[in-house]
Protein backbone atom coordinates (compact mmCIF):
# COMPACT_ATOMS: atom_id res chain seq x y z
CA UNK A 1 -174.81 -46.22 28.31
CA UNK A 2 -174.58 -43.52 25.66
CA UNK A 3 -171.02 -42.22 27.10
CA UNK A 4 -169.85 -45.70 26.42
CA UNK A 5 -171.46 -45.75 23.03
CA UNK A 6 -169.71 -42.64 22.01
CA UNK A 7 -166.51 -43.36 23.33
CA UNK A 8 -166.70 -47.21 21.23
CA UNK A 9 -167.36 -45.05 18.15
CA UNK A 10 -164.72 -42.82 19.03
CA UNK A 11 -162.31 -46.15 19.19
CA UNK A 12 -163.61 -47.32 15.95
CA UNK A 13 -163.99 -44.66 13.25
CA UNK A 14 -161.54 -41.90 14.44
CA UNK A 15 -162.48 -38.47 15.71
CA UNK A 16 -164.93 -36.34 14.52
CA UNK A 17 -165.05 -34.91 11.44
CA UNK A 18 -164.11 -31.37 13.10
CA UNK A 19 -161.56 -32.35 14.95
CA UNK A 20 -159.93 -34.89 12.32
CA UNK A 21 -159.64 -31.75 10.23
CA UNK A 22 -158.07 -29.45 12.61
CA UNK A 23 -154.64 -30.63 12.16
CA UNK A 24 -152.69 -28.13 9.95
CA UNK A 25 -148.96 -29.15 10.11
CA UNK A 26 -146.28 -27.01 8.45
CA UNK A 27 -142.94 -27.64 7.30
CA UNK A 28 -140.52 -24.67 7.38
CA UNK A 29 -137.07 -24.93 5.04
CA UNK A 30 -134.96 -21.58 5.45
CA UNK A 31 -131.97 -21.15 3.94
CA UNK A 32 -129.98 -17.45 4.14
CA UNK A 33 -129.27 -16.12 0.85
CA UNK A 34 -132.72 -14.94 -0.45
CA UNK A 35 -132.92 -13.14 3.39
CA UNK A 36 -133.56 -9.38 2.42
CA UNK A 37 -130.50 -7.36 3.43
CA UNK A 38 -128.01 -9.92 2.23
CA UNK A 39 -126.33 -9.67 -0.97
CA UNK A 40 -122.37 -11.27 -0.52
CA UNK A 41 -120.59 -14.28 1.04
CA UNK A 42 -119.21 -12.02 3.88
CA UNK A 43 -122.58 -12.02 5.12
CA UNK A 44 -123.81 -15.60 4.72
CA UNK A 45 -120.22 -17.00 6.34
CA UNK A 46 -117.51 -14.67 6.40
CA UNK A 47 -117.10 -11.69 8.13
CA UNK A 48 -120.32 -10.01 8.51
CA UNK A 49 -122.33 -13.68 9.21
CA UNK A 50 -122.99 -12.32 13.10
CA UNK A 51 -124.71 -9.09 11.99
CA UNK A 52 -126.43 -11.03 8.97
CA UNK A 53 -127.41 -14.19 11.28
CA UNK A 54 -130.57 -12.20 13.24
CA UNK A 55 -132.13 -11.31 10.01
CA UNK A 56 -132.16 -14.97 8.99
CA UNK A 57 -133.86 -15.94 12.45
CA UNK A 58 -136.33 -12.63 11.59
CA UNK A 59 -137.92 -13.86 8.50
CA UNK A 60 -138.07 -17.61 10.35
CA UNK A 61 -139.71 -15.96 13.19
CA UNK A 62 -142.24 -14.19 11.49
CA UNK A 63 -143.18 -16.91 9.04
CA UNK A 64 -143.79 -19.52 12.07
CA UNK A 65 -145.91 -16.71 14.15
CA UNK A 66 -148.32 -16.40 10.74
CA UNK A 67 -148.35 -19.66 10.26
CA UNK A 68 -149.95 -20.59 13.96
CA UNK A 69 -152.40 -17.19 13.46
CA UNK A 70 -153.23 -18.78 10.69
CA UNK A 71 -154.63 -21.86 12.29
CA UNK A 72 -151.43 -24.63 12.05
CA UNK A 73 -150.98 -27.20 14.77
CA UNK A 74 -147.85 -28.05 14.38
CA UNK A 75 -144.52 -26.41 12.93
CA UNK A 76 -141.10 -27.97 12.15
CA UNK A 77 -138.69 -25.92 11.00
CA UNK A 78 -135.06 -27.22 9.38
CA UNK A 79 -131.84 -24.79 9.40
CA UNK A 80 -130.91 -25.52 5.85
CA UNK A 81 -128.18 -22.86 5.29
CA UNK A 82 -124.47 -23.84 5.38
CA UNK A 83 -123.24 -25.52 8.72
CA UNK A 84 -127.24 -25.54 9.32
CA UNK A 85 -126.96 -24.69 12.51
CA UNK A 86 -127.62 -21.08 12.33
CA UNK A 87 -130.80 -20.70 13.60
CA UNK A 88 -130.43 -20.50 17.49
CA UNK A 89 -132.81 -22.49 19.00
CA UNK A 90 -133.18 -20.08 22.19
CA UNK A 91 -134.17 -17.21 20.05
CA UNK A 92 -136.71 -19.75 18.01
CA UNK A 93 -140.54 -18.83 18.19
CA UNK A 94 -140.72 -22.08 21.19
CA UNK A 95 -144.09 -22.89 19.49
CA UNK A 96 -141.59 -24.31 16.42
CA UNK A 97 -139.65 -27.44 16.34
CA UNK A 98 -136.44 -27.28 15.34
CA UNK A 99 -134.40 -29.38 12.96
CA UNK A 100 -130.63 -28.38 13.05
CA UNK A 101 -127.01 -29.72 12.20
CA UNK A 102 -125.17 -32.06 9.99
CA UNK A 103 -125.20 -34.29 8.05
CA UNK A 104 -128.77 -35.21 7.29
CA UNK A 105 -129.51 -37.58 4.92
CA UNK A 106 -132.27 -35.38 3.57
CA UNK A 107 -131.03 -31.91 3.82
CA UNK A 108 -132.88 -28.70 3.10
CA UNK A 109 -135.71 -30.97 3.63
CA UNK A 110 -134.68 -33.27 6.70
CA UNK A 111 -137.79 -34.64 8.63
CA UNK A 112 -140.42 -33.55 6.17
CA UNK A 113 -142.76 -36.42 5.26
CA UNK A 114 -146.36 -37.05 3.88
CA UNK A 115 -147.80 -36.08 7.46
CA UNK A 116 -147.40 -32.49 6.54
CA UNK A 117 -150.09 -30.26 4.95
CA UNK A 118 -148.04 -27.57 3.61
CA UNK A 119 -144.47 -26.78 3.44
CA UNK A 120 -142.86 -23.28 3.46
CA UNK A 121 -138.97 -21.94 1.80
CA UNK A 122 -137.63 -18.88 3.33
CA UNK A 123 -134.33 -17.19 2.14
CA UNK A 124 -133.90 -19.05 -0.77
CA UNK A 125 -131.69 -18.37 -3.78
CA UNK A 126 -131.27 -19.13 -7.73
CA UNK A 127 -129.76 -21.58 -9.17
CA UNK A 128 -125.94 -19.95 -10.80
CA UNK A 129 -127.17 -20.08 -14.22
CA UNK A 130 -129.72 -17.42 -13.37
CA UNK A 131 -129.10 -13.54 -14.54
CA UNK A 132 -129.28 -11.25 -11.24
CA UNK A 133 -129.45 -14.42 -8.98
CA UNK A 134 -127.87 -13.06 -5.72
CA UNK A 135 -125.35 -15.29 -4.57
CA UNK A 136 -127.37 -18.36 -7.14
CA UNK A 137 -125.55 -21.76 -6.75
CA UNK A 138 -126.84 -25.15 -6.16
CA UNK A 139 -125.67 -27.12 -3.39
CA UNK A 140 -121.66 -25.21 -3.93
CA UNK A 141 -119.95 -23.76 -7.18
CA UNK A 142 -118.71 -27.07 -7.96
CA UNK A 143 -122.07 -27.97 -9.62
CA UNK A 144 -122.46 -25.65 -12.34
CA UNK A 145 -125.74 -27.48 -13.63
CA UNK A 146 -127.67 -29.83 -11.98
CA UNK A 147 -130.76 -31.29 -13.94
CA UNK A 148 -133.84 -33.17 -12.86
CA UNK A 149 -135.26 -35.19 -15.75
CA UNK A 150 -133.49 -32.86 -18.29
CA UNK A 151 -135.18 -29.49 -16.46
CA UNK A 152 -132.49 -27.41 -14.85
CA UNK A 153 -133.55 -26.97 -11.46
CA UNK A 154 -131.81 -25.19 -8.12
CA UNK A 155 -132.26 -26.27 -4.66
CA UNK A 156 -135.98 -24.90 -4.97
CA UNK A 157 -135.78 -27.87 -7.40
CA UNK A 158 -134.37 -30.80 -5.60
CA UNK A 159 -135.85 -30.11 -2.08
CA UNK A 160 -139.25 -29.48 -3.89
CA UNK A 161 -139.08 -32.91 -5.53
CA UNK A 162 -139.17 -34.44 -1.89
CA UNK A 163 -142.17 -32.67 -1.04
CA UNK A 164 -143.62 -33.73 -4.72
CA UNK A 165 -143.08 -37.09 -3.34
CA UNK A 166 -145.06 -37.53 -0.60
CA UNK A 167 -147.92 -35.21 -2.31
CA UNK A 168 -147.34 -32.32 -0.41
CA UNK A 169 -147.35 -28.72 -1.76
CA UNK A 170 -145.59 -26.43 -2.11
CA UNK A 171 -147.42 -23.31 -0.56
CA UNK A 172 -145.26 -20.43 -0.54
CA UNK A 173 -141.74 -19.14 -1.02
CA UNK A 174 -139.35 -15.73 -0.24
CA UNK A 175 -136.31 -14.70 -1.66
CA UNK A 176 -134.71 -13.15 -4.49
CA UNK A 177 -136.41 -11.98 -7.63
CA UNK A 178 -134.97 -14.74 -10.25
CA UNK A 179 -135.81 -17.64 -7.75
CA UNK A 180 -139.17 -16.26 -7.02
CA UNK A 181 -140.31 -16.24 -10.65
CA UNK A 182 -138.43 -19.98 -11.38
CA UNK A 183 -140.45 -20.93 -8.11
CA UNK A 184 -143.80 -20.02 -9.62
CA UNK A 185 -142.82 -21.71 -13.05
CA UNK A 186 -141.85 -24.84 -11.12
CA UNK A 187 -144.67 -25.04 -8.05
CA UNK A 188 -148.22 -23.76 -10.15
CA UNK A 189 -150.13 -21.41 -7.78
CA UNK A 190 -147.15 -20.72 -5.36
CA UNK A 191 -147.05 -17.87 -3.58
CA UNK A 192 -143.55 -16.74 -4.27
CA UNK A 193 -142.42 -13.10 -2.83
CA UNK A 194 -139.06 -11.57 -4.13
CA UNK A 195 -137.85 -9.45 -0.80
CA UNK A 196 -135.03 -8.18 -3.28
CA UNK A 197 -133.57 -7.69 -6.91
CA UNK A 198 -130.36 -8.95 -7.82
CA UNK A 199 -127.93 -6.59 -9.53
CA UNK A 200 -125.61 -9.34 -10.56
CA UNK A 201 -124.69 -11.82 -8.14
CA UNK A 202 -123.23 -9.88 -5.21
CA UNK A 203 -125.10 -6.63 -5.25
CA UNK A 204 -129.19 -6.06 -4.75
CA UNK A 205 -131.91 -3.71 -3.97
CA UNK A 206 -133.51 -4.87 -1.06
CA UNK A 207 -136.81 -4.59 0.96
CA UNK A 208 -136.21 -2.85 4.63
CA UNK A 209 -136.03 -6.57 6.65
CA UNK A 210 -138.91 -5.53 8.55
CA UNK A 211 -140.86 -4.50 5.52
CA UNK A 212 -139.95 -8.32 4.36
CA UNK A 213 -141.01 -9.68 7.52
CA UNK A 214 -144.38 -8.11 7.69
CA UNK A 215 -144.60 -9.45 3.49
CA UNK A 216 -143.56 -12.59 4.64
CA UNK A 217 -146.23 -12.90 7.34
CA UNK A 218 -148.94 -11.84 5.13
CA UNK A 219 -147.83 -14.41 2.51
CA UNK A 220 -147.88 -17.19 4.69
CA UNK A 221 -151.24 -16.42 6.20
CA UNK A 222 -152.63 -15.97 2.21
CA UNK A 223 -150.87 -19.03 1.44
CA UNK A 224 -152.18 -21.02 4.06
CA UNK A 225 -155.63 -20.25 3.27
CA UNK A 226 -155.84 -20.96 0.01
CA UNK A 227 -153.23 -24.45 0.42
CA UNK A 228 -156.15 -26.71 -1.02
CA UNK A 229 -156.00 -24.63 -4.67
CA UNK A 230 -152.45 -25.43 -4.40
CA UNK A 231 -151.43 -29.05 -5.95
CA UNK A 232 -148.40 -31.01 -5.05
CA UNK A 233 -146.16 -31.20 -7.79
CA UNK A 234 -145.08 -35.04 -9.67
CA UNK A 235 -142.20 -35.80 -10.57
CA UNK A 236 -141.80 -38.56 -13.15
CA UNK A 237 -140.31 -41.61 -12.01
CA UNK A 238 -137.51 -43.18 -12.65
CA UNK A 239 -136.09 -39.83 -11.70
CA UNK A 240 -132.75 -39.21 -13.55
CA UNK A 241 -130.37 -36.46 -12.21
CA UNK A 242 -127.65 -35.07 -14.66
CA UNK A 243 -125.29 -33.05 -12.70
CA UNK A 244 -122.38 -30.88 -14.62
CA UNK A 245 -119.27 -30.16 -12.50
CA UNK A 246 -116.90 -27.68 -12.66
CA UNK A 247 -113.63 -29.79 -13.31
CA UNK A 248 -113.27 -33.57 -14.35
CA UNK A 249 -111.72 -34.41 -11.05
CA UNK A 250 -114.97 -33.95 -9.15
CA UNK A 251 -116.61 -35.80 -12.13
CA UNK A 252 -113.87 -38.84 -11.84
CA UNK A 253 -115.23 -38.74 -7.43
CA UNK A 254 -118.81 -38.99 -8.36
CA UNK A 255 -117.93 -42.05 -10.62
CA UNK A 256 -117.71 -43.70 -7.08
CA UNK A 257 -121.38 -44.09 -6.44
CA UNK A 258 -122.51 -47.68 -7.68
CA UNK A 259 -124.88 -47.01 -10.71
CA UNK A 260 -123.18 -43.33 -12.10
CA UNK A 261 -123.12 -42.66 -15.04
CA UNK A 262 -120.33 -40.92 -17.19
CA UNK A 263 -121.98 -38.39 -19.52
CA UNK A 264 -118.68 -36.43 -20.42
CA UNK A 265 -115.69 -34.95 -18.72
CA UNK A 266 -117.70 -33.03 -16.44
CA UNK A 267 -121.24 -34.52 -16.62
CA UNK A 268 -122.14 -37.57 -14.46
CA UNK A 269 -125.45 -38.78 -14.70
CA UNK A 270 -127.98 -41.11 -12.32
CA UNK A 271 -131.22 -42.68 -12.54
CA UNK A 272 -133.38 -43.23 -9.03
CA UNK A 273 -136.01 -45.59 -8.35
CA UNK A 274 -137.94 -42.36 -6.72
CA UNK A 275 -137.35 -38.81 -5.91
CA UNK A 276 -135.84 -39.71 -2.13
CA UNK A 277 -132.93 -41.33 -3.90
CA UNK A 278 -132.81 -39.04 -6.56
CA UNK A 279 -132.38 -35.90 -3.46
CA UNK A 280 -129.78 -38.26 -1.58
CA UNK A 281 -127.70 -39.10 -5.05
CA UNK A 282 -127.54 -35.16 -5.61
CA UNK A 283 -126.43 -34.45 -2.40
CA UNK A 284 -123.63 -37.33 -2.63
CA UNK A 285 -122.95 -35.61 -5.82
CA UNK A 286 -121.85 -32.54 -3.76
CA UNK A 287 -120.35 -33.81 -0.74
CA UNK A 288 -117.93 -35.75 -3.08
CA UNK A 289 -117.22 -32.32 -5.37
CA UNK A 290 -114.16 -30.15 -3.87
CA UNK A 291 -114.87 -26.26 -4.58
C-alpha cells in the first residue's frame, strides 16, 4: 500500500525536490578566433586551419570536462565557427552532444532553448570596431556595424540576445581581451577570461593553450557555481537591428527582406516582434552581403 502511494504522488506532483533540482544543462557556443594561439585568417581557414583546428577542439574539450565535474547533466555543444563543422565529433568529449553544419536557422546559438540552465562562449572575438580586437568582425567584413536597439553589439551581442530570450544566462565567456571586457559590460556578473591581447587585429600575446585550457576549466567550474548570482539579460522588445554595410550594393540585397528598412546608402534597418527574429533578420542580413 505505501509503494503505491508513493509512486501516485510521484505521478502527480513530479519528483522530489532533490532530484527535480539535479538537472544542470549547459549550452556550449565555440567559435575559433578568441582560441589562444590564434591571431590571423591563415589559421582560422587558410593555410595553417589543420594545425590551428586541435586547439579549437582543446578549449571545447576542457570546458565540457569542467562543466560535468562541476555537476551538469547534460551538455550540447554547437560548432559556431565558419563552415561550423570544425569540431570533429570523434575527438568530442562523448559525454557532449554535438550540434554541427550549415545552415541553421539559429546559428552560433542553434538548439539552445529555455530548457538550459547556463550557457557557455568559447573562442570568441570583438566586434571590428574594437581597438586590438584580434581578427573582430561580426558575422563577415561586410557588416561594418551592426546595432541592437541603437547599442553596437558583436556576435557576443546577437547570440546573447537569444539566450536573453528564453531567460537564460549568460555564465561565462573566453577569448580575446577587447571582447572579454565588452562581454562583462554587456552580460553583468559574467565570468569573462581574455586567453590573449590583441596587438592590432592580426597580431597578439597569447596564453600557452594549455595554460588557457586549465583557465578555462577553472572558469567554468567558478561560473557554474555561482550561475544563480548571474541574471539573464532583457532585451527590449520590439527589437530593432540597424546594420551598416560596407558598400550600397549589399545594402540594395538586404532591401529584399519584407519589412527593411532603408536608413542610408549603407544602413538598412529592421524591427522584430522578439529577439528570435531579430537573430534570424541579422543573419539574413549577412548571408545576403557579398565580402
Amino acid at each position: 500500500m505505501l509503494r503505491s502511494s508513493l509512486l501516485g504522488a510521484i505521478l502527480l506532483f513530479g519528483p522530489t525536490g532533490a532530484a527535480a533540482q539535479s538537472k544542470l544543462k549547459v549550452y556550449l557556443s565555440v567559435d575559433m578566433e578568441g582560441i589562444a594561439g590564434i591571431a590571423t585568417a591563415a589559421q582560422t581557414g587558410g593555410s595553417d586551419y589543420e594545425w590551428a583546428r586541435p586547439l579549437m577542439l582543446a578549449e571545447a574539450n576542457a570546458a565540457i570536462a569542467a562543466a560535468f565535474e562541476a555537476g551538469a547533466t547534460e551538455v550540447v555543444v554547437n560548432d559556431a565557427h565558419g563552415s561550423h563543422t570544425n569540431l570533429r565529433a570523434d575527438q568530442l568529449d562523448r559525454r557532449a552532444t554535438l550540434v554541427t553544419g550549415q545552415p541553421k536557422p539559429y546559428g552560433m546559438v542553434e538548439g539552445l532553448d529555455g530548457s538550459f540552465d547556463a550557457v557557455i562562449f568559447i573562442g570568441y572575438h570583438g566586434h571590428a570596431n574594437q581597438v586590438d580586437a584580434v581578427l573582430g568582425h561580426t558575422y563577415s567584413h561586410a557588416l561594418r556595424h551592426a546595432r541592437i536597439n541603437g547599442r553596437e553589439v558583436g556576435e557576443y551581442g546577437t547570440a546573447g540576445m537569444i539566450a536573453g530570450h528564453y531567460r537564460v544566462p549568460v555564465v561565462f565567456v573566453s577569448g580575446d581581451r577587447a571582447f572579454a571586457e565588452e562581454a562583462k559590460r554587456f552580460f553583468p556578473g559574467v565570468e569573462a577570461l581574455a586567453v590573449k591581447d590583441g596587438i592590432g587585429f592580426t597580431a597578439a600575446k597569447t596564453l600557452h593553450p594549455s595554460v588557457a585550457r586549465e583557465k578555462i576549466a577553472a572558469g567554468v567550474k567558478t561560473a557554474l557555481a555561482r550561475r544563480s548570482q548571474i541574471a539573464p539579460i532583457t532585451i527590449a522588445t520590439p527589437v530593432i537591428v540597424e546594420v551598416e554595410l560596407d558598400i550600397a550594393s549589399n545594402a540594395d540585397a538586404a532591401m529584399f527582406v519584407p519589412g527593411m528598412e532603408r536608413v542610408d546608402g549603407v544602413t538598412v534597418r529592421y524591427r522584430a516582434p522578439d529577439a528570435l527574429v531579430a537573430y534570424r533578420v541579422s543573419r539574413l542580413i549577412r548571408m545576403l552581403s557579398r565580402d
